[in-house]
N, C-alpha and C. Protein backbone atom coordinates (compact mmCIF):
# COMPACT_ATOMS: atom_id res chain seq x y z
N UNK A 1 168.12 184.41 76.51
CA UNK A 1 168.01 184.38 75.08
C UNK A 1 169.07 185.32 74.49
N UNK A 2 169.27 184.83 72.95
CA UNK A 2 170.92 186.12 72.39
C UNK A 2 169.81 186.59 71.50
N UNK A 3 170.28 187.70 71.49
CA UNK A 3 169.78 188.86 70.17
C UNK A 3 170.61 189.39 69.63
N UNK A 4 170.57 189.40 68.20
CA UNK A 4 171.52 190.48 67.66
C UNK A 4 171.05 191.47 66.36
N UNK A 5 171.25 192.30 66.10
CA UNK A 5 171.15 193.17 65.48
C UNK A 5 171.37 193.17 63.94
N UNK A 6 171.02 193.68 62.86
CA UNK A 6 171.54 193.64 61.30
C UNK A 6 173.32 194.02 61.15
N UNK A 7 174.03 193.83 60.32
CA UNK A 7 175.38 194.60 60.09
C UNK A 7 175.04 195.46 59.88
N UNK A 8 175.20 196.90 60.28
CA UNK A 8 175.08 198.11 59.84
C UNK A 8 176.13 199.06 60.13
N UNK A 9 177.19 198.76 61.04
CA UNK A 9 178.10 199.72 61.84
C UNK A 9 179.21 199.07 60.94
N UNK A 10 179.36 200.40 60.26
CA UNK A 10 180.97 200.33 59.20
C UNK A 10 182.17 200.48 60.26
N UNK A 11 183.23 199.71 60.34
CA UNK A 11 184.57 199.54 60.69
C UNK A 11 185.75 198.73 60.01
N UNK A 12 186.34 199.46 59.47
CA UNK A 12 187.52 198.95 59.00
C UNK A 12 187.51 198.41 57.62
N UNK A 13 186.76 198.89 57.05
CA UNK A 13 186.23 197.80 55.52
C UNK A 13 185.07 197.12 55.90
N UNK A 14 184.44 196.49 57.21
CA UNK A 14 183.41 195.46 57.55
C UNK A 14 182.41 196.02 58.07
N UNK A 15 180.97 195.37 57.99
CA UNK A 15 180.21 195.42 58.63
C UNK A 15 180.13 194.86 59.88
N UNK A 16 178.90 195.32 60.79
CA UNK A 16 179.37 194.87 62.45
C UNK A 16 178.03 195.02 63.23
N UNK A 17 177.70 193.72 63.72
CA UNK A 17 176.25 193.81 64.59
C UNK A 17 176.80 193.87 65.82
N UNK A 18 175.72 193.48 66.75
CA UNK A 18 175.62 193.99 68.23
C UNK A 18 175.02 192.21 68.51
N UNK A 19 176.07 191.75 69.38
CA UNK A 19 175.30 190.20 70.09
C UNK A 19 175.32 190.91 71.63
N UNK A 20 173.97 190.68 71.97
CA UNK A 20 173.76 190.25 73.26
C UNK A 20 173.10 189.25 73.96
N UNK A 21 173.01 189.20 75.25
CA UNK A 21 171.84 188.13 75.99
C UNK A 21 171.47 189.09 77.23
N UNK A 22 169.42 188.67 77.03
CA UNK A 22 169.24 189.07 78.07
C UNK A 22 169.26 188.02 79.62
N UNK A 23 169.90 187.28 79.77
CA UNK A 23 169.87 186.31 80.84
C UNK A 23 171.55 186.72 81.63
N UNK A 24 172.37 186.28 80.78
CA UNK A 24 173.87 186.98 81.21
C UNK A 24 175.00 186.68 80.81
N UNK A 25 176.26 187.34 81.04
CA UNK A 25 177.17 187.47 80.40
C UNK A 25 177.83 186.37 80.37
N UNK A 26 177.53 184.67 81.50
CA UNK A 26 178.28 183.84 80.68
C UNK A 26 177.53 183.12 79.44
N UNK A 27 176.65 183.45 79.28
CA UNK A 27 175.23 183.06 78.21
C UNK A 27 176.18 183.67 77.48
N UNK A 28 176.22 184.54 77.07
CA UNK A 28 177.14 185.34 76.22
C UNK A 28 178.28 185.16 75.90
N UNK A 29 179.09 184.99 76.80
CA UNK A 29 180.72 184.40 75.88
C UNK A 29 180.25 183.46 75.47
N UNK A 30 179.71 182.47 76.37
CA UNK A 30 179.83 181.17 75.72
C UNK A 30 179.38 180.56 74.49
N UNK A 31 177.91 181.66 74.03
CA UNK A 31 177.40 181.42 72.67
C UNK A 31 178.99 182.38 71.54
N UNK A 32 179.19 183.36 71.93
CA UNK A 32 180.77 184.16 71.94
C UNK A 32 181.55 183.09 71.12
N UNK A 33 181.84 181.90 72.24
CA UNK A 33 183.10 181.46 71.74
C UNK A 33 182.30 180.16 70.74
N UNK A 34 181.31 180.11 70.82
CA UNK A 34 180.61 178.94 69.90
C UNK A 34 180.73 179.27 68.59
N UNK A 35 180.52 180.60 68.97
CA UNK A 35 180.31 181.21 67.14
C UNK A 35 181.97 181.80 66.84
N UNK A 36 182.24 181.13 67.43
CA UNK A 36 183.97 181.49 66.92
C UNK A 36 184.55 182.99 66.55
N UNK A 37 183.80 183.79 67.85
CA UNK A 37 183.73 185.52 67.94
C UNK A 37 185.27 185.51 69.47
N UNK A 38 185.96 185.94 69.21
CA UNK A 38 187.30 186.28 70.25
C UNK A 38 186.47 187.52 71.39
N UNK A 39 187.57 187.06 72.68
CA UNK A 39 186.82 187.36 73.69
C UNK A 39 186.84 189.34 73.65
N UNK A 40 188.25 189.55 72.53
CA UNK A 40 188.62 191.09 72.57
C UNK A 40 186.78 192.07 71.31
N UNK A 41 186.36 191.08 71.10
CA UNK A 41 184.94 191.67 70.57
C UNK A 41 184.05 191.91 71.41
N UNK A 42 184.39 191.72 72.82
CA UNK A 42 183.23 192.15 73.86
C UNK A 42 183.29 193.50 74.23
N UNK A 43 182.30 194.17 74.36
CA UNK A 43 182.26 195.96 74.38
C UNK A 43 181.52 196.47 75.59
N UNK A 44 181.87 196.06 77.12
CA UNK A 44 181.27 196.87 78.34
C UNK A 44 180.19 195.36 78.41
N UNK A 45 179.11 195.30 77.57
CA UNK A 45 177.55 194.61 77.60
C UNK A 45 177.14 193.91 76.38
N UNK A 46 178.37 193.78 75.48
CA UNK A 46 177.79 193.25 73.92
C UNK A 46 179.33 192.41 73.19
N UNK A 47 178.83 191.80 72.48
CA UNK A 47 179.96 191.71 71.47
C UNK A 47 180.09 192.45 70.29
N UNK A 48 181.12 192.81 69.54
CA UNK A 48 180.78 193.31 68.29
C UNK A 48 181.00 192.04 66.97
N UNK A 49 179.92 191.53 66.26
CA UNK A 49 179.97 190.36 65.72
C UNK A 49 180.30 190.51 64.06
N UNK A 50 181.06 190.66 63.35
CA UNK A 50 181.02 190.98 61.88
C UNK A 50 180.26 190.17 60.73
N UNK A 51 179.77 191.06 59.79
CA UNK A 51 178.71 190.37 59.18
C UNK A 51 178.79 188.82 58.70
N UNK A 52 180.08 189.16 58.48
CA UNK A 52 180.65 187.49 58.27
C UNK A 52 180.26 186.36 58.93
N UNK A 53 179.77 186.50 60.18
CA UNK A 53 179.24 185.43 61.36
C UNK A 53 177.86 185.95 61.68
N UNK A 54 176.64 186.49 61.01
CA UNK A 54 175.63 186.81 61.37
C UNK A 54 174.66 185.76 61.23
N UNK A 55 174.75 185.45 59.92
CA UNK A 55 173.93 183.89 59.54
C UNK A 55 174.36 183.17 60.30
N UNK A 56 175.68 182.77 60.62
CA UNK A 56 175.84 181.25 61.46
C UNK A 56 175.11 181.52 63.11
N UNK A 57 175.29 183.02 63.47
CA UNK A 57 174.89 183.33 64.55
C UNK A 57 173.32 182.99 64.92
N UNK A 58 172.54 183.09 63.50
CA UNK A 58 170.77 182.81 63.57
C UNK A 58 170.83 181.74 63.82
N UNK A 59 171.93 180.93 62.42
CA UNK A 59 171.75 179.62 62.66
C UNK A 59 171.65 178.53 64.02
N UNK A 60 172.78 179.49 65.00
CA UNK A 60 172.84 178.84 65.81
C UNK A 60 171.77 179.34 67.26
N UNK A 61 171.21 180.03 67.23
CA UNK A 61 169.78 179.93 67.35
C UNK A 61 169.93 182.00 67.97
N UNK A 62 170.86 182.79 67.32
CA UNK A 62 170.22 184.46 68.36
C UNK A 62 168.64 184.98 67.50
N UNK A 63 168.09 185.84 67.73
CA UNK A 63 167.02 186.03 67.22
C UNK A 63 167.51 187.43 66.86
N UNK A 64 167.21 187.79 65.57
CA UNK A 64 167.29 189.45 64.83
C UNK A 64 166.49 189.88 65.63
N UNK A 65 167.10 191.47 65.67
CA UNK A 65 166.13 192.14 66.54
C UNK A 65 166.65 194.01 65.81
N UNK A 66 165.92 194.64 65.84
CA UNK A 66 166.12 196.37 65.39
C UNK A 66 167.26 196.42 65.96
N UNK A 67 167.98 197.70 65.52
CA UNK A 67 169.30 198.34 66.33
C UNK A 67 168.89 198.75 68.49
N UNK A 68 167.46 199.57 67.30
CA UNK A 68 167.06 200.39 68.53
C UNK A 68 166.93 199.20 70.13
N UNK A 69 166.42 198.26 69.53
CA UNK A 69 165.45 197.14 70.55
C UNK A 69 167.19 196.57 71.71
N UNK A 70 168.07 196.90 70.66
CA UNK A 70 169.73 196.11 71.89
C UNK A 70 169.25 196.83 73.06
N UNK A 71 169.87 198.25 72.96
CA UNK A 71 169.81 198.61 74.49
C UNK A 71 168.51 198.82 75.16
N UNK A 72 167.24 198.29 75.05
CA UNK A 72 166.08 198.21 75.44
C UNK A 72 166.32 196.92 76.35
N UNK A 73 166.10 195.90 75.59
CA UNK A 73 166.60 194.41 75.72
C UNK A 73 167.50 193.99 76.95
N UNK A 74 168.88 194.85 76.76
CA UNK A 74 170.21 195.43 77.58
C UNK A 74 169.77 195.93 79.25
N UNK A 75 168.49 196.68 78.92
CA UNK A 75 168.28 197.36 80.15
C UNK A 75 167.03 196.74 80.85
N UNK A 76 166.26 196.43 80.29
CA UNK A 76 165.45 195.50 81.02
C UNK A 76 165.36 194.45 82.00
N UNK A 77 167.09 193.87 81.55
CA UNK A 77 167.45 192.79 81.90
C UNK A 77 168.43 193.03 82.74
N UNK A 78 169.04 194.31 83.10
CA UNK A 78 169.74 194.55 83.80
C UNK A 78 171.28 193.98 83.48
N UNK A 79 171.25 193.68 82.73
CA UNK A 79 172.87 193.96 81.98
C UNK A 79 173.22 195.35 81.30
N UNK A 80 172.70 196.06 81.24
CA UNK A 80 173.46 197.41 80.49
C UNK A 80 174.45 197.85 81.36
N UNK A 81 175.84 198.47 80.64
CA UNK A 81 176.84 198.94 80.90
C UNK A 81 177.06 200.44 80.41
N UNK A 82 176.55 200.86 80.66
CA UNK A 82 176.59 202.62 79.94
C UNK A 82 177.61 203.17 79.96
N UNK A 83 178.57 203.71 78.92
CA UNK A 83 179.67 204.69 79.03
C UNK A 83 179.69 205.38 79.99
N UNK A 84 179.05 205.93 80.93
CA UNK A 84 179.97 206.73 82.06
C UNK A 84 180.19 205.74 83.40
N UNK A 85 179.44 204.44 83.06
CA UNK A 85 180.39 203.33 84.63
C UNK A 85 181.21 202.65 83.93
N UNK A 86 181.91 203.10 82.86
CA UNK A 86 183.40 202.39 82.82
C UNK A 86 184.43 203.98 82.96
N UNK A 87 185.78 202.78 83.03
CA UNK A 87 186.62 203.87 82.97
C UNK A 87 187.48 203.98 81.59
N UNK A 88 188.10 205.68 81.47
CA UNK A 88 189.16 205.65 80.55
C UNK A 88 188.17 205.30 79.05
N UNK A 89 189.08 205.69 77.93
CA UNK A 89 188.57 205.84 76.58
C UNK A 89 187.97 204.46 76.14
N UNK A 90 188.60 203.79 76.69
CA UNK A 90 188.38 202.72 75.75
C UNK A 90 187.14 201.86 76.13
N UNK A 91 186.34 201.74 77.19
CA UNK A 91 185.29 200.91 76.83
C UNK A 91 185.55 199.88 78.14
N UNK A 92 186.67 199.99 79.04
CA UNK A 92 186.54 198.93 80.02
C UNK A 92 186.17 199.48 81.50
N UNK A 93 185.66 198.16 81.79
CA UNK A 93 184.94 198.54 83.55
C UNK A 93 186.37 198.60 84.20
N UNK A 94 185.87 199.79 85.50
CA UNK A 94 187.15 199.66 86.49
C UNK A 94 188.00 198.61 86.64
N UNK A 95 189.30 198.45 86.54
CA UNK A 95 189.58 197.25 87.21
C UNK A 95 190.29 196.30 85.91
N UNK A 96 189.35 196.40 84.79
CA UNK A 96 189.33 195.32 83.64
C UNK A 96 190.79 195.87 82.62
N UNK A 97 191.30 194.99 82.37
CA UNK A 97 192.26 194.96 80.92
C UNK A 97 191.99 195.54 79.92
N UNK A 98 192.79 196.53 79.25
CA UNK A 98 191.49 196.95 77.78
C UNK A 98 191.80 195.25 77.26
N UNK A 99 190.67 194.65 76.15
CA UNK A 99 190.48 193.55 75.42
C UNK A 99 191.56 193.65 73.80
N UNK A 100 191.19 195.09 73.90
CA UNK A 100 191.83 195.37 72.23
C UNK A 100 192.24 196.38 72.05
N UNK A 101 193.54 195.94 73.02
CA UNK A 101 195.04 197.19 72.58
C UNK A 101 194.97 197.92 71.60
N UNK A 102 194.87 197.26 70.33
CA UNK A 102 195.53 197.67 69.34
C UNK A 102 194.78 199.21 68.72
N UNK A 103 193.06 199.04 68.94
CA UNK A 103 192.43 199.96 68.48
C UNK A 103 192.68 201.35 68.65
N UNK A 104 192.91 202.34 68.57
CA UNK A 104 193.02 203.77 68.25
C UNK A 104 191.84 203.90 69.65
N UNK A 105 192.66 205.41 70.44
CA UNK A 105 192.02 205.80 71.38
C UNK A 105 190.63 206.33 70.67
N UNK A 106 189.15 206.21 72.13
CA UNK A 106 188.06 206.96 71.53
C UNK A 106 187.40 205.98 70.14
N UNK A 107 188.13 204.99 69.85
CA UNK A 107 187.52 204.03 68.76
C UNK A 107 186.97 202.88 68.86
N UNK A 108 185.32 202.99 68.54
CA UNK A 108 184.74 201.69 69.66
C UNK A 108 183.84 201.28 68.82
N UNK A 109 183.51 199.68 68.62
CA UNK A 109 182.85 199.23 67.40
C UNK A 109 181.25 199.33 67.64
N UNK A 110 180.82 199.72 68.76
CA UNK A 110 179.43 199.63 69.19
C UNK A 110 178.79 201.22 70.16
């Protein structure tokens, strides 16, 4: 199942929820690329989704859920990615590409 969160996380001028799934991460891009969210919005265990795509996101079936309830949800299910098993500032697992060069070190939408 996807869950996501209210816009509440200010970045850049925008608001910004939290998409996840507790089943797994290709559940996740793939609702990702449905909702026409780019793959550089994925953050370790989440996407970061802007308010702009939150309605289409219900629409297309995630269920609202509290801020608090993501990483509950996240860990239950055994997808959580916690900041200290990645490497380096930016938010990627060993191994992985950063997604989104462009952002300012230490600057992470989730």
């Amino acid at each position: 199942m996807l869950y996501l969160d209210p816009p509440a996380v200010p970045w850049r001028g925008r608001l910004w929820s939290h998409l996840i799934s507790d089943v797994s991460y290709a559940e996740l891009h793939a609702f990702a690329e449905m909702l026409g969210v780019p793959r550089r919005g994925f953050d370790r265990d989440h996407y970061d989704v802007p308010a702009e795509r939150f309605r289409a996101a219900v629409w297309l079936g995630a269920t609202v859920v509290p801020s608090r309830e993501i990483v509950r949800l996240l860990r239950d299910a055994g997808l959580r990615r916690p900041k200290h098993r990645v490497s380096g500032e930016r938010g990627q697992l060993p191994g992985q590409v950063d997604p989104r060069p462009g952002l300012p070190a230490g600057v992470r939408l989730g």
